[in-house]
Each structure stands twice: as structure tokens, then as C-alpha cells.
PDB file of N, CA and C in Angstrom:
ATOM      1  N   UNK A   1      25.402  -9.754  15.080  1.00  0.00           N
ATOM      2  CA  UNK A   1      24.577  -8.889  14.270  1.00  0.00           C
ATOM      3  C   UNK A   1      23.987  -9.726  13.142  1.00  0.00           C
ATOM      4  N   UNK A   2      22.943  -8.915  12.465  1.00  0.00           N
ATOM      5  CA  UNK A   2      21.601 -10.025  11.538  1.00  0.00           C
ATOM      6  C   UNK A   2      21.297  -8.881  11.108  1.00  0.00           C
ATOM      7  N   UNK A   3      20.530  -9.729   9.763  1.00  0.00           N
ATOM      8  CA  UNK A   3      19.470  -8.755   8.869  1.00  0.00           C
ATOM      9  C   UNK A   3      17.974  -9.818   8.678  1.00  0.00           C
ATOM     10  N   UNK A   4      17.293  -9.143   8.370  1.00  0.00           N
ATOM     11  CA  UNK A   4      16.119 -10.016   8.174  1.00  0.00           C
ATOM     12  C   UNK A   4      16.206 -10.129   6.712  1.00  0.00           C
ATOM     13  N   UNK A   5      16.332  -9.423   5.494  1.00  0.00           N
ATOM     14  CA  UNK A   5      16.467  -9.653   4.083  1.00  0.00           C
ATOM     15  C   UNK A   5      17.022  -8.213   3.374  1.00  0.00           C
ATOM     16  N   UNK A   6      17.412  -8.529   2.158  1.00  0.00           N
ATOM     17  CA  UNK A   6      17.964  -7.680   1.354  1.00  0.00           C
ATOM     18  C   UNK A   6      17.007  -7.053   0.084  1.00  0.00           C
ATOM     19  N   UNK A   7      17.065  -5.720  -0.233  1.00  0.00           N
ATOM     20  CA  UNK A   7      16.535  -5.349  -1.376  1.00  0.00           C
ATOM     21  C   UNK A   7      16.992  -4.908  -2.929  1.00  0.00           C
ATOM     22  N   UNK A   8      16.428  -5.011  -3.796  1.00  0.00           N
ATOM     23  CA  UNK A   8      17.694  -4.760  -5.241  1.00  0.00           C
ATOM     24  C   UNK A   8      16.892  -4.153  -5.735  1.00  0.00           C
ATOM     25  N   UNK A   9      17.073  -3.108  -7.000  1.00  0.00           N
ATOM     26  CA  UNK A   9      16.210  -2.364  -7.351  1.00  0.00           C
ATOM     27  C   UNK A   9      17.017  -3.494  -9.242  1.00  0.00           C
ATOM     28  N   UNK A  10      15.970  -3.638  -9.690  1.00  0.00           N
ATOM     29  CA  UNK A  10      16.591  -4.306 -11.214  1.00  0.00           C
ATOM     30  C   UNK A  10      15.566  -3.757 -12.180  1.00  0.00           C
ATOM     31  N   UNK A  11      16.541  -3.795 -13.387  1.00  0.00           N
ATOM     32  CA  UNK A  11      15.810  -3.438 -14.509  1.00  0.00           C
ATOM     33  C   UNK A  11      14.792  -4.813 -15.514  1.00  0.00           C
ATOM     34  N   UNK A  12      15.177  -5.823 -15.441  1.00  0.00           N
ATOM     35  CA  UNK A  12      14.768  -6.943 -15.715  1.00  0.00           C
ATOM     36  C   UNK A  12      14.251  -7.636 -15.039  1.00  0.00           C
ATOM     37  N   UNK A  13      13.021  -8.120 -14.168  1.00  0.00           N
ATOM     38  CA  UNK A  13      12.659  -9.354 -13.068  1.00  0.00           C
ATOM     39  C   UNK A  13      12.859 -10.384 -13.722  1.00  0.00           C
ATOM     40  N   UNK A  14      12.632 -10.953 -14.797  1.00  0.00           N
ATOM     41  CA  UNK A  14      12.080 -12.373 -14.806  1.00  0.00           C
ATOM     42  C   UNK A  14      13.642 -12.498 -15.216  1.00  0.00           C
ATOM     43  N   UNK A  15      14.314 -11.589 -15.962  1.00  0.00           N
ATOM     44  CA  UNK A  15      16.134 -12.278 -15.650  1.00  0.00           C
ATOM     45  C   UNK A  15      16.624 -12.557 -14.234  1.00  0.00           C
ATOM     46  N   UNK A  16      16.267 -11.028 -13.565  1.00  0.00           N
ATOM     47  CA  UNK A  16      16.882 -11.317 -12.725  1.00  0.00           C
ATOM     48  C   UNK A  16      16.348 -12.659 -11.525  1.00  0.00           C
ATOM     49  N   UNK A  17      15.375 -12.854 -11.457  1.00  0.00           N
ATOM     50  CA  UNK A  17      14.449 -14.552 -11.037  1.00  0.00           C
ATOM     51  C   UNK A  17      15.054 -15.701 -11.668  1.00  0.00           C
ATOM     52  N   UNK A  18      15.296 -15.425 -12.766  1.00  0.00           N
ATOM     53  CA  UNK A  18      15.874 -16.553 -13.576  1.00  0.00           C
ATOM     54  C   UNK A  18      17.277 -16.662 -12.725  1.00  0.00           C
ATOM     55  N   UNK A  19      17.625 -15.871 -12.849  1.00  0.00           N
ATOM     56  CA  UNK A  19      19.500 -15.660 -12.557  1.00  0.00           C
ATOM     57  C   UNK A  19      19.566 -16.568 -10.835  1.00  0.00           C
ATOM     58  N   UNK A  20      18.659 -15.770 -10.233  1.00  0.00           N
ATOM     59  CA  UNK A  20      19.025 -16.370  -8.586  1.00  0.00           C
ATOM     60  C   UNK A  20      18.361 -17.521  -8.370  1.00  0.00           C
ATOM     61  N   UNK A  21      17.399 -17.871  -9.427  1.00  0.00           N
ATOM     62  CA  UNK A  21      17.050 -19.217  -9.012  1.00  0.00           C
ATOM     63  C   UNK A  21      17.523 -20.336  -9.613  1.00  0.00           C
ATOM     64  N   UNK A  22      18.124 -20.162 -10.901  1.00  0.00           N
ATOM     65  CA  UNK A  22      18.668 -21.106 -11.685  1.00  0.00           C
ATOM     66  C   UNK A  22      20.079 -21.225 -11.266  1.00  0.00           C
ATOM     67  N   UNK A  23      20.708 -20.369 -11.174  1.00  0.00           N
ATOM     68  CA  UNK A  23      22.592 -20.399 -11.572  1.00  0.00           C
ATOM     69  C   UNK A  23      23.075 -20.061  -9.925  1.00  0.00           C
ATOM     70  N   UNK A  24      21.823 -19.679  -8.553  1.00  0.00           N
ATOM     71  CA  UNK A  24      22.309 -19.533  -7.088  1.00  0.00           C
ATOM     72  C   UNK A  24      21.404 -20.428  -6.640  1.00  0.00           C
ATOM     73  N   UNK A  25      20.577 -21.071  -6.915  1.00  0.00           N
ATOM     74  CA  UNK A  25      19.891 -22.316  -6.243  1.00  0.00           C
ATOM     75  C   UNK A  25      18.675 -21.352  -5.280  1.00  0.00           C
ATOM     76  N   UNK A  26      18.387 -20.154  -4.983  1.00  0.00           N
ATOM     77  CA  UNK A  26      17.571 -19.487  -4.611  1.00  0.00           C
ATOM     78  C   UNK A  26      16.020 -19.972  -5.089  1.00  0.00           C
ATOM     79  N   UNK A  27      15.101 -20.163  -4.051  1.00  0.00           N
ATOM     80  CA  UNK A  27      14.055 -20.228  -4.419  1.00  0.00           C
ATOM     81  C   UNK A  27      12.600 -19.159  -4.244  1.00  0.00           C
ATOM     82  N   UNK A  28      11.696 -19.134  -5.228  1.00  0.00           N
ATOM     83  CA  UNK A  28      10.893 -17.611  -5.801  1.00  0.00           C
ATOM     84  C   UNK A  28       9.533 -18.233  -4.460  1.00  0.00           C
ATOM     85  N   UNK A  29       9.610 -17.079  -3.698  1.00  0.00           N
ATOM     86  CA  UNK A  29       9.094 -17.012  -2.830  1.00  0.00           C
ATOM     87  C   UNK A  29       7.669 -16.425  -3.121  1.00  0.00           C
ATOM     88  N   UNK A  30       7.213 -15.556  -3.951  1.00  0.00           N
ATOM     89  CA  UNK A  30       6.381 -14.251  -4.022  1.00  0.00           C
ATOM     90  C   UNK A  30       6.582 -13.297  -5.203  1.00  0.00           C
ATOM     91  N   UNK A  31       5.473 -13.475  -5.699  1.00  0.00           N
ATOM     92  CA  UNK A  31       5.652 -12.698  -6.662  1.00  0.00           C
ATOM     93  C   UNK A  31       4.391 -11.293  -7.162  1.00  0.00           C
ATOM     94  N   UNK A  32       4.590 -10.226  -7.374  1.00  0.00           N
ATOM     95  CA  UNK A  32       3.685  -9.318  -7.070  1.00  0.00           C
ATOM     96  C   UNK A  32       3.965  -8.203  -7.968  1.00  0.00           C
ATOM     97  N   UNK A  33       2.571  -7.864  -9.066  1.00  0.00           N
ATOM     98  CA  UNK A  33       3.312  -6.618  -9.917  1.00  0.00           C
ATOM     99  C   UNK A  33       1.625  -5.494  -9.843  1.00  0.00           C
ATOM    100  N   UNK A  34       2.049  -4.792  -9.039  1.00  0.00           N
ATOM    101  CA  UNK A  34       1.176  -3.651  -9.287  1.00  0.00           C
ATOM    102  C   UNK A  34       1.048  -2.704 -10.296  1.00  0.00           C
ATOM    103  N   UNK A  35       0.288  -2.360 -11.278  1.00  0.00           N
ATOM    104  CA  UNK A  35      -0.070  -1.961 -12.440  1.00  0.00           C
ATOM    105  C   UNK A  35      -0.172  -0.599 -12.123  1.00  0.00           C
ATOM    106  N   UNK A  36      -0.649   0.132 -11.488  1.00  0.00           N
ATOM    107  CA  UNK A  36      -1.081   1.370 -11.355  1.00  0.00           C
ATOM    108  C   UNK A  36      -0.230   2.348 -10.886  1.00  0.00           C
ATOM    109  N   UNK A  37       0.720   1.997 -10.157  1.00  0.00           N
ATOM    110  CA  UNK A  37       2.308   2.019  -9.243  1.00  0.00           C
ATOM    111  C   UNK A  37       2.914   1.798 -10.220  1.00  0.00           C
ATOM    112  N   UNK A  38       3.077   0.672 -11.368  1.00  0.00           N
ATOM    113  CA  UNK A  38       3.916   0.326 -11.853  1.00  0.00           C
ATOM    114  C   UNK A  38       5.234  -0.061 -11.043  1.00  0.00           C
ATOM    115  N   UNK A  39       5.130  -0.829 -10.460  1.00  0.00           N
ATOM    116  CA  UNK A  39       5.660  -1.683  -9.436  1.00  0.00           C
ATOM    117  C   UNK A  39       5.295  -3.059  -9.480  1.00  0.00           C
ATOM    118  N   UNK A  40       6.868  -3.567  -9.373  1.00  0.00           N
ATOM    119  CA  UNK A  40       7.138  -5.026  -9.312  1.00  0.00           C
ATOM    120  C   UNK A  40       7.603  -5.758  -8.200  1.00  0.00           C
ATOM    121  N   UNK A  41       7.433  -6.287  -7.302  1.00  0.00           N
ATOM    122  CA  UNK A  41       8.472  -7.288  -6.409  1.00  0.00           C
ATOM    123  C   UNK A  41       8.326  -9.023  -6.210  1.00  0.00           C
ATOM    124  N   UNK A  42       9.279  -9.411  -6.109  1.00  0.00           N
ATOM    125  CA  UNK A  42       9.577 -10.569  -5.755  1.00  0.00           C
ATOM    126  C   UNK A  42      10.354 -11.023  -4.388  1.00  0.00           C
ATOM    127  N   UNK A  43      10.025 -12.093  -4.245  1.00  0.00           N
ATOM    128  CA  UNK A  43      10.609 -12.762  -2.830  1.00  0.00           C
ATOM    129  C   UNK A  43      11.623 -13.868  -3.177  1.00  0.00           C
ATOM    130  N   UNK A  44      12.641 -13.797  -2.845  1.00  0.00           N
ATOM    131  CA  UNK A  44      13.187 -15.200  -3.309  1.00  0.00           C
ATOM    132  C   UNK A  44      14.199 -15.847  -1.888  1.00  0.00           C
ATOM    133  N   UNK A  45      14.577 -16.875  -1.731  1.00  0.00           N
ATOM    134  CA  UNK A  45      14.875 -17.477  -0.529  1.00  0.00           C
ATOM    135  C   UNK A  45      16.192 -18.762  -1.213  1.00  0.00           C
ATOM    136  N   UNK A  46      17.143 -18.176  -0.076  1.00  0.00           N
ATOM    137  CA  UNK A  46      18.117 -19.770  -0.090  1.00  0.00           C
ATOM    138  C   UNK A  46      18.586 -19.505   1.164  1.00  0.00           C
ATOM    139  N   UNK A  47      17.775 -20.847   2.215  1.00  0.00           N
ATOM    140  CA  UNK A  47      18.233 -21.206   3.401  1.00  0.00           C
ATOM    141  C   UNK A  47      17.637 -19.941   4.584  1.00  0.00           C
ATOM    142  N   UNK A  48      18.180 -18.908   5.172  1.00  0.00           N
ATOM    143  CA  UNK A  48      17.972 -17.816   6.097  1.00  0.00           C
ATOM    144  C   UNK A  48      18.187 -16.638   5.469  1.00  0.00           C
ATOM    145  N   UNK A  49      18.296 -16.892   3.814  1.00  0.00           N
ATOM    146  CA  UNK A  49      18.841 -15.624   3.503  1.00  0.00           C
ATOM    147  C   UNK A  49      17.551 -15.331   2.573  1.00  0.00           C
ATOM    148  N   UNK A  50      16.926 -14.023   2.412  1.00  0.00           N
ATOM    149  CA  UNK A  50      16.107 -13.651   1.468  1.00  0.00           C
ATOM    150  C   UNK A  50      16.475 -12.178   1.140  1.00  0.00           C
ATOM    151  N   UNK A  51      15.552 -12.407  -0.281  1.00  0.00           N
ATOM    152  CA  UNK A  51      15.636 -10.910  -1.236  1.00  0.00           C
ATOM    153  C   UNK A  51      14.974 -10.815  -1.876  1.00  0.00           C
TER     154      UNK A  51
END
């Protein structure tokens, strides 16, 4: 069994970006903030695993 990626709902992005890319070696794949939605997402990647 597999997943293709994981989702997080956070109150902070650029902590939480900071957090998985600095202190888990994760790297920022995508980044995307819709204004009108008020909606944020990011992509981030270490190895086969993304979120």
C-alpha cells in the first residue's frame, strides 16, 4: 500500500515552510496564495514523500 502525498491545514505558512524545510530537510516545491478564496498552498518534497 502507497499514498501519493499528504495534506495539513496550518495557521502560519511561512513557519510552517520554514519548519519542514529548515529543521526536516524538506524541499518547497510550489507555492500559491489565492486572494479572493483567501487561500494558501504549498508543495514541499523530501525524497517520495510530499505535502
Amino acid at each position: 500500500m502507497s499514498f501519493d502525498h499528504v495534506a495539513f491545514q496550518v495557521s502560519d505558512m511561512d513557519s510552517s515552510i520554514s519548519f519542514y524545510t529548515q529543521k526536516l530537510g524538506f524541499k518547497l516545491n510550489f507555492r500559491s496564495k489565492n486572494e479572493e478564496e483567501k487561500e494558501e498552498y504549498a508543495f514541499l518534497e523530501y525524497g517520495n514523500a510530499r505535502l
